[in-house]
Protein backbone atom coordinates (compact mmCIF):
# COMPACT_ATOMS: atom_id res chain seq x y z
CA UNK A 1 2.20 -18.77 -12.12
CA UNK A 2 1.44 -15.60 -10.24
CA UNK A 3 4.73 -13.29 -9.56
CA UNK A 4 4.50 -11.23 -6.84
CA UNK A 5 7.00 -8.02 -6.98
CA UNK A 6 7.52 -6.53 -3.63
CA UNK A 7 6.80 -9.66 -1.65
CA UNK A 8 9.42 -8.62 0.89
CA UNK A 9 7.13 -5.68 1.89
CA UNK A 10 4.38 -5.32 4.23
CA UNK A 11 1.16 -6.08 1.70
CA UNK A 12 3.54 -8.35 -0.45
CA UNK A 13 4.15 -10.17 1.90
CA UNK A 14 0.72 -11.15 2.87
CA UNK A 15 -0.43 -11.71 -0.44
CA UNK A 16 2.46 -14.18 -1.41
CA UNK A 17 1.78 -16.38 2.20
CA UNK A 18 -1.79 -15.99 1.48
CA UNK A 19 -1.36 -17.53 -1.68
CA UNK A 20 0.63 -19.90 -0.29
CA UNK A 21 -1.73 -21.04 1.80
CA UNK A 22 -4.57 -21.75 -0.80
CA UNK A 23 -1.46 -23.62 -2.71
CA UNK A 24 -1.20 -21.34 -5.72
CA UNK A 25 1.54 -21.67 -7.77
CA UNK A 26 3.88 -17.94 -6.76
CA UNK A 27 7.12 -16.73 -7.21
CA UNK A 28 8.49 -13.98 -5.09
CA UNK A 29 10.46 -11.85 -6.53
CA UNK A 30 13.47 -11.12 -4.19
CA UNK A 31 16.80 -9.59 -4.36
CA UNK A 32 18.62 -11.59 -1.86
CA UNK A 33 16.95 -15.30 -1.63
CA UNK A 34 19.25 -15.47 1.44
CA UNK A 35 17.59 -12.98 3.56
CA UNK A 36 15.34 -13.87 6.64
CA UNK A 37 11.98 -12.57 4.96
CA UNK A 38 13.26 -14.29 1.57
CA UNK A 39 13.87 -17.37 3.74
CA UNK A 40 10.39 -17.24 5.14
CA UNK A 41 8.06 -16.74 1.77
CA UNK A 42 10.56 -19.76 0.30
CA UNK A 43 9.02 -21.85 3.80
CA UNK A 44 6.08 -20.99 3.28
CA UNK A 45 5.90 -22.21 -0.05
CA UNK A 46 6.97 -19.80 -2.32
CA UNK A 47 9.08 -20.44 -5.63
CA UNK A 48 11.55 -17.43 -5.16
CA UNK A 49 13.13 -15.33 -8.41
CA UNK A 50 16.48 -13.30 -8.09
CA UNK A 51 15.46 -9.20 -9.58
CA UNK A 52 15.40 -6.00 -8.95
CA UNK A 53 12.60 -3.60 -10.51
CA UNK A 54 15.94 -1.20 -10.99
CA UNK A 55 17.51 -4.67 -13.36
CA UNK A 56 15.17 -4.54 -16.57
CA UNK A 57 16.96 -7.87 -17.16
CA UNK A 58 16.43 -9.63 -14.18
CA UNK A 59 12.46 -8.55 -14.40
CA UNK A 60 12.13 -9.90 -18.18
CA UNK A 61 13.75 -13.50 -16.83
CA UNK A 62 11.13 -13.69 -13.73
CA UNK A 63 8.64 -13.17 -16.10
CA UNK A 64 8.92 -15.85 -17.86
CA UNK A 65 5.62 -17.96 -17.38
CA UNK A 66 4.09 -16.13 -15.78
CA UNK A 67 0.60 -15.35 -15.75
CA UNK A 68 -0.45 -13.22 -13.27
CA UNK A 69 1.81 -9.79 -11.97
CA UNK A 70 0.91 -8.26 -8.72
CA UNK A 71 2.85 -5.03 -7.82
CA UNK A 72 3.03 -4.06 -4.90
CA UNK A 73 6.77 -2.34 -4.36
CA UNK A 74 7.38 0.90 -2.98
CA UNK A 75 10.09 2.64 -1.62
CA UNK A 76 8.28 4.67 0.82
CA UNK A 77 8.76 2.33 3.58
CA UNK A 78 11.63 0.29 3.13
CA UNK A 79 14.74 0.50 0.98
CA UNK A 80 18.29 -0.33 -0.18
CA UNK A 81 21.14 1.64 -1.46
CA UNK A 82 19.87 3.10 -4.94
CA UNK A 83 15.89 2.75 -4.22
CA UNK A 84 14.29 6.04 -4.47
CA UNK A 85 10.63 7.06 -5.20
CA UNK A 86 11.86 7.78 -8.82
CA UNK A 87 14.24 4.63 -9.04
CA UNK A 88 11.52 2.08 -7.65
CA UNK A 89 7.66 4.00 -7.85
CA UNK A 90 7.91 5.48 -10.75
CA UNK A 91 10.59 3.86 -13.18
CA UNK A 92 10.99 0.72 -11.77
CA UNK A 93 7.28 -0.34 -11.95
CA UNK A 94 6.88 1.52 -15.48
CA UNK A 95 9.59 -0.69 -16.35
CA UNK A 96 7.61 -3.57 -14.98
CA UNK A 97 4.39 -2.79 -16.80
CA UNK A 98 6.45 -2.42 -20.28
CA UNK A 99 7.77 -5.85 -19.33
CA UNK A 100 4.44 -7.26 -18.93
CA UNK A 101 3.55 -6.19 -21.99
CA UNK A 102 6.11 -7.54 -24.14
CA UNK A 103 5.74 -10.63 -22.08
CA UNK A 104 1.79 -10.66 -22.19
CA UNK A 105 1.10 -11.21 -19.09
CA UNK A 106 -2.45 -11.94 -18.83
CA UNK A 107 -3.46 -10.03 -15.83
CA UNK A 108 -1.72 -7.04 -13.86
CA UNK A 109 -2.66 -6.46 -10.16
CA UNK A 110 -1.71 -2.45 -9.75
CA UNK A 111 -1.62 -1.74 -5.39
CA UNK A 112 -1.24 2.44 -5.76
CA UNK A 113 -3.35 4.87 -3.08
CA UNK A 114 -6.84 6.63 -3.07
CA UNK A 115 -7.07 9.33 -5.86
CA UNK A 116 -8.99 11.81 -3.35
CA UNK A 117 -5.82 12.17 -2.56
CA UNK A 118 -3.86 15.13 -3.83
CA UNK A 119 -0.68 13.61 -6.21
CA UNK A 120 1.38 16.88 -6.08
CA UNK A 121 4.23 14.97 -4.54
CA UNK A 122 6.82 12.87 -5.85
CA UNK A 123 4.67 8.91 -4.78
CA UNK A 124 1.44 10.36 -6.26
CA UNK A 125 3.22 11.74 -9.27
CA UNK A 126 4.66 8.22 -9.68
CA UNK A 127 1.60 6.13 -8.93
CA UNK A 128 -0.49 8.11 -11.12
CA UNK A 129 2.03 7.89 -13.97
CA UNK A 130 2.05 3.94 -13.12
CA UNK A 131 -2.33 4.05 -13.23
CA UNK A 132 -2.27 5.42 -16.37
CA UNK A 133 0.39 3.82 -18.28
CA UNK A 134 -1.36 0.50 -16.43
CA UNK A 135 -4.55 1.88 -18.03
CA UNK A 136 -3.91 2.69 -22.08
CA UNK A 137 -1.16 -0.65 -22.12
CA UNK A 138 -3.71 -3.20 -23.56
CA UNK A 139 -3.27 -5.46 -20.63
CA UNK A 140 -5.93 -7.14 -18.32
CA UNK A 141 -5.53 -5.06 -15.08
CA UNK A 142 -7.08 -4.41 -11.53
CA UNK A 143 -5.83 -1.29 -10.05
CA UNK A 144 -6.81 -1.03 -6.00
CA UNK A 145 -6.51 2.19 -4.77
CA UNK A 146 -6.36 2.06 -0.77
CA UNK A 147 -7.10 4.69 1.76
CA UNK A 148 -4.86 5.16 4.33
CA UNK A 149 -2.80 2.01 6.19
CA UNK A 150 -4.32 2.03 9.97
CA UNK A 151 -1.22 -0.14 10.39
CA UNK A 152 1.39 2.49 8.98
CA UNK A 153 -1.01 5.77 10.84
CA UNK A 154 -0.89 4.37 14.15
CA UNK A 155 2.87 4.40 14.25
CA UNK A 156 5.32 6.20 16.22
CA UNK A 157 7.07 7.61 12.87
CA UNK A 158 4.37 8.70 11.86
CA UNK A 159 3.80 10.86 15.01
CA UNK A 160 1.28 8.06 16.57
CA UNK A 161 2.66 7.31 19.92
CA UNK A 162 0.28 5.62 21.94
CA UNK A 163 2.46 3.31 23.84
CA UNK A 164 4.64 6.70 25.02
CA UNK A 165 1.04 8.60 25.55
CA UNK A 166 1.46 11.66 22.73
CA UNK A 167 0.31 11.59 19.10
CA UNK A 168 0.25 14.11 16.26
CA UNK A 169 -2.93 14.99 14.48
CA UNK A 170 -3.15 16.70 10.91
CA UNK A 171 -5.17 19.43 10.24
CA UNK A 172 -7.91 20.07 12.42
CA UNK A 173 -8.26 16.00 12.91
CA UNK A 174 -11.65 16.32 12.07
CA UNK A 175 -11.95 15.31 8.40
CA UNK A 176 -13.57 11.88 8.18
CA UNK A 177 -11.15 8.68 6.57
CA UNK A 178 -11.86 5.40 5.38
CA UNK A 179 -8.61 3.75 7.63
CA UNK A 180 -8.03 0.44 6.16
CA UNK A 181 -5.82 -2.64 7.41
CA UNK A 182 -2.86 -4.31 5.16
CA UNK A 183 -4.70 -7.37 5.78
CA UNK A 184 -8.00 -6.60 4.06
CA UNK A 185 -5.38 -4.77 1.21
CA UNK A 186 -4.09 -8.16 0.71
CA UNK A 187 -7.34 -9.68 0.73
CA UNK A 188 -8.37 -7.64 -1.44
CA UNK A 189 -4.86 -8.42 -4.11
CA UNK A 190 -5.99 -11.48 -3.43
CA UNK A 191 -9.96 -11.45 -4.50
CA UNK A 192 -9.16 -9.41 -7.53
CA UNK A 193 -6.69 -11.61 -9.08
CA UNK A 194 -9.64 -14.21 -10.83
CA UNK A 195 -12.35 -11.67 -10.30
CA UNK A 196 -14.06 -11.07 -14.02
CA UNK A 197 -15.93 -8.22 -12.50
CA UNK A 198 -12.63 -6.10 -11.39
CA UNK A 199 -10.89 -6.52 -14.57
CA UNK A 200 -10.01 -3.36 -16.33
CA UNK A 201 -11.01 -1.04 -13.50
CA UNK A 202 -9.70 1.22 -10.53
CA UNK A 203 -11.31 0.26 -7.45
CA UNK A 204 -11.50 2.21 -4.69
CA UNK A 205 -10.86 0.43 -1.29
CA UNK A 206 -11.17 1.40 2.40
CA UNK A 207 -12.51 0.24 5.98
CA UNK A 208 -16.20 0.00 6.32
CA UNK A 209 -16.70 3.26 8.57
CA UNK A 210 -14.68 6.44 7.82
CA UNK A 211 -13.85 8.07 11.38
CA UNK A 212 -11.60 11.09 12.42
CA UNK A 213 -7.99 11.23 13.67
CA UNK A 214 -9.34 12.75 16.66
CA UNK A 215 -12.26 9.50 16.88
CA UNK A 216 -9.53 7.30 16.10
CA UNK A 217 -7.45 8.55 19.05
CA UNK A 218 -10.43 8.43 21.00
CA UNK A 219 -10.69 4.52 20.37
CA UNK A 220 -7.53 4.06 21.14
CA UNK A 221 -8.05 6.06 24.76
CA UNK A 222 -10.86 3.08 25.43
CA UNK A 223 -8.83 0.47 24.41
CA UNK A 224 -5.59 1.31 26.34
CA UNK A 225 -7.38 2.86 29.50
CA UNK A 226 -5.46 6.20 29.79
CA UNK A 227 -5.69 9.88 27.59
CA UNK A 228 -3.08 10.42 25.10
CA UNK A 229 -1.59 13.85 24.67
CA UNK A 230 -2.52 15.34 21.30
CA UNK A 231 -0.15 17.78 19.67
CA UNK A 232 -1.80 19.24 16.31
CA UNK A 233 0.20 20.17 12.98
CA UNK A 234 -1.56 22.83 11.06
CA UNK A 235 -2.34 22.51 7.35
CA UNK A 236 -0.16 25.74 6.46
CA UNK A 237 2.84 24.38 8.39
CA UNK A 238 2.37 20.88 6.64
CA UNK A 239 2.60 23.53 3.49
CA UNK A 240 5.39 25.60 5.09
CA UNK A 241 7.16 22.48 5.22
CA UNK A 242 6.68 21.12 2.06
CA UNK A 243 8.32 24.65 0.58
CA UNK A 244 11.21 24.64 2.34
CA UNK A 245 12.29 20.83 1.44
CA UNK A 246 13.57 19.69 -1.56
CA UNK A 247 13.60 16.22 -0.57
CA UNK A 248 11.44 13.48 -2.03
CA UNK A 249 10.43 11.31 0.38
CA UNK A 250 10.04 14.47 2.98
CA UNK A 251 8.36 16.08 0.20
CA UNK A 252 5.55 13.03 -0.10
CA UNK A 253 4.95 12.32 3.53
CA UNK A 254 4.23 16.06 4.03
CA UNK A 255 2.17 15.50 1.14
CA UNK A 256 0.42 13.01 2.35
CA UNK A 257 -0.20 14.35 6.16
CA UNK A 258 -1.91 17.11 3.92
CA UNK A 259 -4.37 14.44 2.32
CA UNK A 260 -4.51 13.43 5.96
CA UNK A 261 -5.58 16.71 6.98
CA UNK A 262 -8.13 16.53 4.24
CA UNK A 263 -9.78 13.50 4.79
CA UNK A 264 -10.47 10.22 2.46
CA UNK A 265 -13.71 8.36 2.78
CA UNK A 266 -14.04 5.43 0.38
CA UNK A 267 -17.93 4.22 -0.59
CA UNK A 268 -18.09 0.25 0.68
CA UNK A 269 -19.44 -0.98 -2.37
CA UNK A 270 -16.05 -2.45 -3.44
CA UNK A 271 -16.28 -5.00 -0.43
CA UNK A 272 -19.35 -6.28 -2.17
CA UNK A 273 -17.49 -6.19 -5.48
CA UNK A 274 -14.65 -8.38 -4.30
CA UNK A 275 -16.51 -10.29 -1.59
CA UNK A 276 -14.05 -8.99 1.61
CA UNK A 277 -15.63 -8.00 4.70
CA UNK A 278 -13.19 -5.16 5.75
CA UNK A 279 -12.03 -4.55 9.26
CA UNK A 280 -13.27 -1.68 11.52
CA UNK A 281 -11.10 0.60 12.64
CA UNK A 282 -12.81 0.25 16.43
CA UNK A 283 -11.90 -3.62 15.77
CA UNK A 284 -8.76 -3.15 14.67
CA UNK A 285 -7.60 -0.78 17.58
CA UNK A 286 -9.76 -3.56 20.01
CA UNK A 287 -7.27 -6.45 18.45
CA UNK A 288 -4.23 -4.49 18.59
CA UNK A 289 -4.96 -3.31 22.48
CA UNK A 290 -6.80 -5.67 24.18
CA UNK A 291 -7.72 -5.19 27.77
């Protein structure tokens, strides 16, 4: 049995519906089994199991059986009353990998981010803590450490307003990044849960051609047929921002338009490795705006 903890979230919830479709055995790990995206893993095939990574108790019953963790839960995205980078990134999935232990779980699937990436911030401080505990706990694990969500970056929350014409760059946009789809992430949970080669190791993941914000914008110019407006953020006012909050999920965003700013490219070897064939971000921005 394969238990899948943040199968409500964007990756999660690929992964479990992938594995439904090649009709592995999954549980979902939910906290409301009523809910509409609880309602659809359970359609799709899904055994689901009532926790919380903030419930030690409830985590110890769902593991019971199981063979496979993959951990996928953040609360950068999405959350509930109580969730918190520290509540859910960092203790709850520490909790979840001392649970696996006790349990021996034979293999732990670890989705954190790309360690060119600075972890200054409150997520990186909690992935890395999460890697390395992962790392010295004597189980059979896969870490996958993605660049940055094309999905997520293209966004208007994120500053990435195509449809309204404007978009925010970080930095001088010119820093190359390895832009990588939540599909291929799941594919890649996916490849790396029976995959002898990636046990025990941190892989490195990303899309097969590292381009700039600025080329990315640029693709997205040809695809929709009109200019978009660029407005630029600086690195020192990403930095003059990160001083003057002393929130943590501000903190960590600003932290990671920095790494933005910086640039990520990932070597493509780990395609090979896992046997994916990773989008392009030019295909991905063709798919999404079609002419």
């Amino acid at each position: 049995m394969i238990l899948v903890v943040g199968s409500t979230g964007i990756v999660g919830g690929i992964v479990t519906r992938k594995l439904c479709v090649m009709k592995r055995a999954v549980t979902a790990l939910v906290r409301d089994p009523k809910s509409a995206k609880a309602s659809a893993l359970k359609d799709a095939g899904a055994k689901l199991a009532v926790g919380d990574l903030k419930d030690r108790e409830s985590i110890q019953r769902a593991l019971a059986g199981v063979e496979t963790v993959i951990c996928t839960a953040s609360a950068t995205l999405s959350r509930r009353e109580g969730d918190s980078i520290e509540t859910v990134d960092r203790k709850g999935n520490q909790d979840l990998i001392r649970a696996a232990r006790t349990a021996k779980v034979p293999r732990f699937v670890y989705v954190s981010y790309s360690r060119n990436m600075a972890d200054d911030f409150p997520l990186g401080v909690a992935k890395r803590e999460g890697e390395r505990m992962l790392e010295s706990s004597g189980l059979d694990y896969v870490i996958l450490l993605p660049s940055c969500f094309i999905d997520v970056w293209t966004t208007p929350p994120v500053g990435f307003d195509v449809a309204g014409g404007k978009v925010r760059i970080y930095g001088s946009g010119d820093a190359k990044i390895s832009y990588i789809t939540v599909e291929d992430v799941a594919s890649a949970v996916v490849a790396a849960l029976d995959n002898p080669k990636a046990g025990r190791r941190a892989i490195p993941i990303g899309g097969p051609m590292a381009v700039s914000q600025r080329e990315l914008v640029g693709l997205f110019e040809k695809a929709a047929g009109k200019k978009i407006q660029i407005e630029q953020m600086a690195e020192d006012e990403i930095q003059t921002a990160r001083a003057g909050t002393s929130d943590p999920l501000m903190s960590t965003f600003l932290g990671l338009f920095a790494a933005l700013a910086r640039g990520d490219e990932i070597p493509s070897s780990w395609a090979s490795l896992l046997n994916v064939r990773p989008t392009s971000a030019a295909d991905w921005v063709k798919r999404t705006f079609p002419r």
